[in-house]
N, C-alpha and C. Protein backbone atom coordinates (compact mmCIF):
# COMPACT_ATOMS: atom_id res chain seq x y z
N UNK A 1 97.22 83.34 76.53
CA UNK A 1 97.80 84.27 77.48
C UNK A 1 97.64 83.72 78.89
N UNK A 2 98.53 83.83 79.66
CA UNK A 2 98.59 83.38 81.24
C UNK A 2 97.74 84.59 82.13
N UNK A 3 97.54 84.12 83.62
CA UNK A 3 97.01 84.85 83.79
C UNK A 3 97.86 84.50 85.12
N UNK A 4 97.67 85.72 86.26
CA UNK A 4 98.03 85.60 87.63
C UNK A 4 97.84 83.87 88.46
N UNK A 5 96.50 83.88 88.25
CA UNK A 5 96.23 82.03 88.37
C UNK A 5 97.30 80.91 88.08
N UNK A 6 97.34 81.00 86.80
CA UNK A 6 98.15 79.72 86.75
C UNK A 6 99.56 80.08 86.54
N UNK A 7 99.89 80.67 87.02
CA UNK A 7 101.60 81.03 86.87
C UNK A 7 102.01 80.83 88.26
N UNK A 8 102.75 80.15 88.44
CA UNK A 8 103.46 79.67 89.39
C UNK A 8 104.28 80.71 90.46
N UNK A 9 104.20 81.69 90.85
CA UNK A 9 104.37 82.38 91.38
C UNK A 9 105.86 82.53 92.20
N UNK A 10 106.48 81.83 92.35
CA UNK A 10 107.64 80.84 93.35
C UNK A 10 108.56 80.81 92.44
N UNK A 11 108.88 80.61 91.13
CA UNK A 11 109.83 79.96 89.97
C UNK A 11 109.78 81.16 88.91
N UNK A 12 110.66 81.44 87.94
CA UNK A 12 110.61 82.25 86.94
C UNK A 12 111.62 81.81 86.03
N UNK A 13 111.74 81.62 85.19
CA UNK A 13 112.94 81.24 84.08
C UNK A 13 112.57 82.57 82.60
N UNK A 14 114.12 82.60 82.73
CA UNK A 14 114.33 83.92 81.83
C UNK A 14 115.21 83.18 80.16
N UNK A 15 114.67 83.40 79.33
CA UNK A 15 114.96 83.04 78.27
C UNK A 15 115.50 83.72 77.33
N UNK A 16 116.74 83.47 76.52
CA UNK A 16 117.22 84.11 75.59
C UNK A 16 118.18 85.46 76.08
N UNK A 17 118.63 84.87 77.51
CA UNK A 17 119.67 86.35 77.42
C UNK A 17 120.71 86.35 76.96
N UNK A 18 121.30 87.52 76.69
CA UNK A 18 122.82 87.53 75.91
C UNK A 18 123.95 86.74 77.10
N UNK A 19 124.96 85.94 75.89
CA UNK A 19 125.86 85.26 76.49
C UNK A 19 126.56 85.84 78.03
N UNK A 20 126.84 87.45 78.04
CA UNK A 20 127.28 87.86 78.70
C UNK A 20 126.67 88.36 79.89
N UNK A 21 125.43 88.54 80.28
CA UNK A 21 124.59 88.89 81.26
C UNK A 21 124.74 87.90 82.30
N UNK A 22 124.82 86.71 82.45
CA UNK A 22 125.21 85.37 83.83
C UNK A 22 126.26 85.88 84.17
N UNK A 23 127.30 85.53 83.29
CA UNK A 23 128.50 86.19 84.04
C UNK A 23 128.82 87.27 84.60
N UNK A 24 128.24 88.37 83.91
CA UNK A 24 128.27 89.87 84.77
C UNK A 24 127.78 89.48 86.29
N UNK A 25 126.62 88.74 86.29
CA UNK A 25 125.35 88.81 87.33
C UNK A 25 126.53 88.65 88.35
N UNK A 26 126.91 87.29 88.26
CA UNK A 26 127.73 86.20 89.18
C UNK A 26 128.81 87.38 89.30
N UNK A 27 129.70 87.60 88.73
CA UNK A 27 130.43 88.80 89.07
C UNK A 27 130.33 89.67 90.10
N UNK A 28 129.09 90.33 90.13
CA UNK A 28 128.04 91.43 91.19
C UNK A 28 127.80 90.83 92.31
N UNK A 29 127.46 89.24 92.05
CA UNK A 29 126.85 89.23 93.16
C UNK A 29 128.03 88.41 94.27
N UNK A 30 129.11 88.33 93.25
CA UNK A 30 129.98 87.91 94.40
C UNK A 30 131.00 89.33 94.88
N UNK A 31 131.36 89.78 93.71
CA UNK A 31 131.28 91.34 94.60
C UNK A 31 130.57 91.62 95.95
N UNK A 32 129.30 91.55 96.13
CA UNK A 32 128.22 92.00 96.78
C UNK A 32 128.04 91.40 97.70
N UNK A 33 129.31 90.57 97.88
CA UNK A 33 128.80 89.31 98.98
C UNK A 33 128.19 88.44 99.06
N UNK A 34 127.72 87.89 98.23
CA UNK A 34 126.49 86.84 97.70
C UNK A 34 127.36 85.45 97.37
N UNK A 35 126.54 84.64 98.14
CA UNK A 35 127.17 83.33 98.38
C UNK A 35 126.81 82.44 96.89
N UNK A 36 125.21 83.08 95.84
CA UNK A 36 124.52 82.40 95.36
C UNK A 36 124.47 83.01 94.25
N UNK A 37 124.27 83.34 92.89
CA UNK A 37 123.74 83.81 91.55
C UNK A 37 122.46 84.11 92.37
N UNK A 38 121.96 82.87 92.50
CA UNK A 38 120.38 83.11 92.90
C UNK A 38 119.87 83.93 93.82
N UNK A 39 120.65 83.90 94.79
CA UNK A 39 120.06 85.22 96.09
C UNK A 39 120.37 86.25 95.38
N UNK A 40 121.49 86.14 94.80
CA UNK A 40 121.59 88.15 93.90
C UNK A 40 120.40 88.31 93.29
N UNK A 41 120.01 87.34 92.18
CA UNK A 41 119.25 87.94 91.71
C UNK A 41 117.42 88.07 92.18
N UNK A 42 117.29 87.14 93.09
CA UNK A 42 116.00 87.33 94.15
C UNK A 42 116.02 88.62 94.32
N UNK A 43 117.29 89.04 95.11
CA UNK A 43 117.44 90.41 95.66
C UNK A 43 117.14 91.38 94.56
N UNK A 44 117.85 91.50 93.63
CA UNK A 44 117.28 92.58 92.19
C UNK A 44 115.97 92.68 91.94
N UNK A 45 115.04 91.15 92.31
CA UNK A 45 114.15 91.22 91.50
C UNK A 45 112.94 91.79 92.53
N UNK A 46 113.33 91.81 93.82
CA UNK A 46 112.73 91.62 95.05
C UNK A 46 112.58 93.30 94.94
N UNK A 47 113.80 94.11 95.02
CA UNK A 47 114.00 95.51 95.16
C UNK A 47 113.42 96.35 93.84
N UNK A 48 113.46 95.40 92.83
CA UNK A 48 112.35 96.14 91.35
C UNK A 48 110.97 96.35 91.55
N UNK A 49 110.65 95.40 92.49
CA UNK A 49 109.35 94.89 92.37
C UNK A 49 108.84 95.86 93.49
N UNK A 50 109.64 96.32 94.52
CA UNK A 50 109.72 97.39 95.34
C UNK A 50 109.33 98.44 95.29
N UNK A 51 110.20 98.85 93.94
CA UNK A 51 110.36 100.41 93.63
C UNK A 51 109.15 101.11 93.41
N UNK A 52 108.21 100.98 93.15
CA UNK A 52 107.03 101.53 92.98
C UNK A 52 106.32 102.26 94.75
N UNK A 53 106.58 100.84 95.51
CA UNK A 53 105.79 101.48 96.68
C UNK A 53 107.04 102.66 97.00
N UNK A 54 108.03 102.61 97.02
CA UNK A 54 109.32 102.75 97.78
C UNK A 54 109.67 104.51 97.21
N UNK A 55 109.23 104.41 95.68
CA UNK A 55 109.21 105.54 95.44
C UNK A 55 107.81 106.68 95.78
N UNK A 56 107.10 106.05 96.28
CA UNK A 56 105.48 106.62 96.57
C UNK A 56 105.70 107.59 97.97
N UNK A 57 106.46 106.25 98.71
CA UNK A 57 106.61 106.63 100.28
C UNK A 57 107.59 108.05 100.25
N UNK A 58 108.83 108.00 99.16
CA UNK A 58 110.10 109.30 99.02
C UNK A 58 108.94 110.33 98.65
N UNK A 59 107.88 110.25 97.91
CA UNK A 59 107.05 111.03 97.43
C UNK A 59 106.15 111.79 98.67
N UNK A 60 105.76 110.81 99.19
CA UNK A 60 104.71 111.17 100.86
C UNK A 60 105.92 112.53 101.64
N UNK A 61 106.77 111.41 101.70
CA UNK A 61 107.72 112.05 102.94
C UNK A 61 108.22 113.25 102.72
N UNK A 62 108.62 113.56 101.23
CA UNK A 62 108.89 115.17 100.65
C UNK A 62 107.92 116.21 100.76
N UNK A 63 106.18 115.67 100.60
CA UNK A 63 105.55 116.47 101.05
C UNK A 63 105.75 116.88 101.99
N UNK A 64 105.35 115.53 103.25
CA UNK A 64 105.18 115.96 104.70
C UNK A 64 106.54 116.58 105.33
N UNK A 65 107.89 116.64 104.77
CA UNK A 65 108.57 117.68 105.07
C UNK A 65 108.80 119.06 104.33
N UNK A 66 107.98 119.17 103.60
CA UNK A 66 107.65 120.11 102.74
C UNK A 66 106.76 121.26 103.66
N UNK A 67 105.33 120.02 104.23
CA UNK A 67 104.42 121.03 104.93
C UNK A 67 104.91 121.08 105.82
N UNK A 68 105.66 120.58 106.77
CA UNK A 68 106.67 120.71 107.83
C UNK A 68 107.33 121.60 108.14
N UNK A 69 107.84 121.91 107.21
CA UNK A 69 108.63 122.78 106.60
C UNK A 69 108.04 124.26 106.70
N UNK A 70 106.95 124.59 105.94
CA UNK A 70 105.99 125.40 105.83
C UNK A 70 105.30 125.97 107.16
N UNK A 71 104.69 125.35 107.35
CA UNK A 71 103.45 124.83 108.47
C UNK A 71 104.22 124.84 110.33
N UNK A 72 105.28 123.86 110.34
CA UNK A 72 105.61 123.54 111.68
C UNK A 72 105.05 122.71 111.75
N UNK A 73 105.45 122.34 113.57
CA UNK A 73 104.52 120.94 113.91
C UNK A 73 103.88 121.36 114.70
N UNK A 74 102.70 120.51 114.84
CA UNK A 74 102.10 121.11 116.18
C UNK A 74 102.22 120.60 117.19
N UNK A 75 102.10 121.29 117.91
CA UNK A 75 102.42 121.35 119.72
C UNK A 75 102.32 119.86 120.42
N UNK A 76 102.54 119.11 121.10
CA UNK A 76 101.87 117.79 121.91
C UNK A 76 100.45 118.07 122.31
N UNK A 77 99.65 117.36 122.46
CA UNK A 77 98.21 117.60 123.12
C UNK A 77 97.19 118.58 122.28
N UNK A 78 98.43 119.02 120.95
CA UNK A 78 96.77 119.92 120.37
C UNK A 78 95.05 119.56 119.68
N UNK A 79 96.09 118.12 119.63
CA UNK A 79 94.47 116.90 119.13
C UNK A 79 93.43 116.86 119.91
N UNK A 80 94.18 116.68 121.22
CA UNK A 80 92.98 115.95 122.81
C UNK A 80 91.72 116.88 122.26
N UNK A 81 92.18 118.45 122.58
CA UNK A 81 90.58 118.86 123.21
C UNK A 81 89.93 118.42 121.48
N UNK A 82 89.99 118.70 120.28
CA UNK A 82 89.59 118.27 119.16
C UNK A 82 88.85 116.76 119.43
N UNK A 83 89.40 115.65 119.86
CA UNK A 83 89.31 114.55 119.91
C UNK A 83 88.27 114.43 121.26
N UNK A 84 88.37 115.31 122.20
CA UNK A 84 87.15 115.05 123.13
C UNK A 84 86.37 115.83 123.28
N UNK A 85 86.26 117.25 121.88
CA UNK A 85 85.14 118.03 121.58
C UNK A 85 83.91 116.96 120.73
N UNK A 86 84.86 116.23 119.59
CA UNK A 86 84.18 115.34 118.74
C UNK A 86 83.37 113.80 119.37
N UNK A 87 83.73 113.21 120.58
CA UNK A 87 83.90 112.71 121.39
C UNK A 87 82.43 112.98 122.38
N UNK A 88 82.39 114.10 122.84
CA UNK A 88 81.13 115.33 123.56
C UNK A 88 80.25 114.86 122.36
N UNK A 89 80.45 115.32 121.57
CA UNK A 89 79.37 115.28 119.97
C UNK A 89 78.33 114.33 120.34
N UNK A 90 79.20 113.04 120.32
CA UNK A 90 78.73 111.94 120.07
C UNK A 90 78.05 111.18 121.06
N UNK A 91 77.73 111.63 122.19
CA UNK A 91 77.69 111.17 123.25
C UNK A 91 76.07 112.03 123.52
């Protein structure tokens, strides 16, 4: 079994795809504006590899307009005195 270490990180070769999957690709990606097979598929593999944080952040942001939503915002300056009560504390 490989491990993160010795796998080359930079290069990937995909083996055994159906006859018809290159040609679709190349298809898309000249659709898509793509000068290269290869930048299309960087780009696919780039934006998969994405989706995890990308869907975390849609996740954050629904809350925080959720409590937004709820809640309001608060005012400009309602931190300071908080921030130089805690501030006093420490001093």
């Amino acid at each position: 079994m490989q491990t993160v270490d010795n796998i080359n990180l930079g290069n990937i070769k995909v083996r055994n795809l159906e006859p018809w999957v290159v040609p679709a690709l190349s298809h898309q990606a000249t659709e898509a504006g793509y000068k290269t097979l290869e930048g299309f598929v960087r780009q696919l593999l780039q934006a998969q590899a994405l989706r995890p944080q990308n869907d975390f952040a849609k996740e954050v942001q629904q809350h925080l307009d959720a409590m937004q939503q709820k809640y309001g915002l608060l005012p400009d300056g309602f931190t300071d005195g908080l921030v130089r009560d805690i501030r006093d504390e420490k001093e």
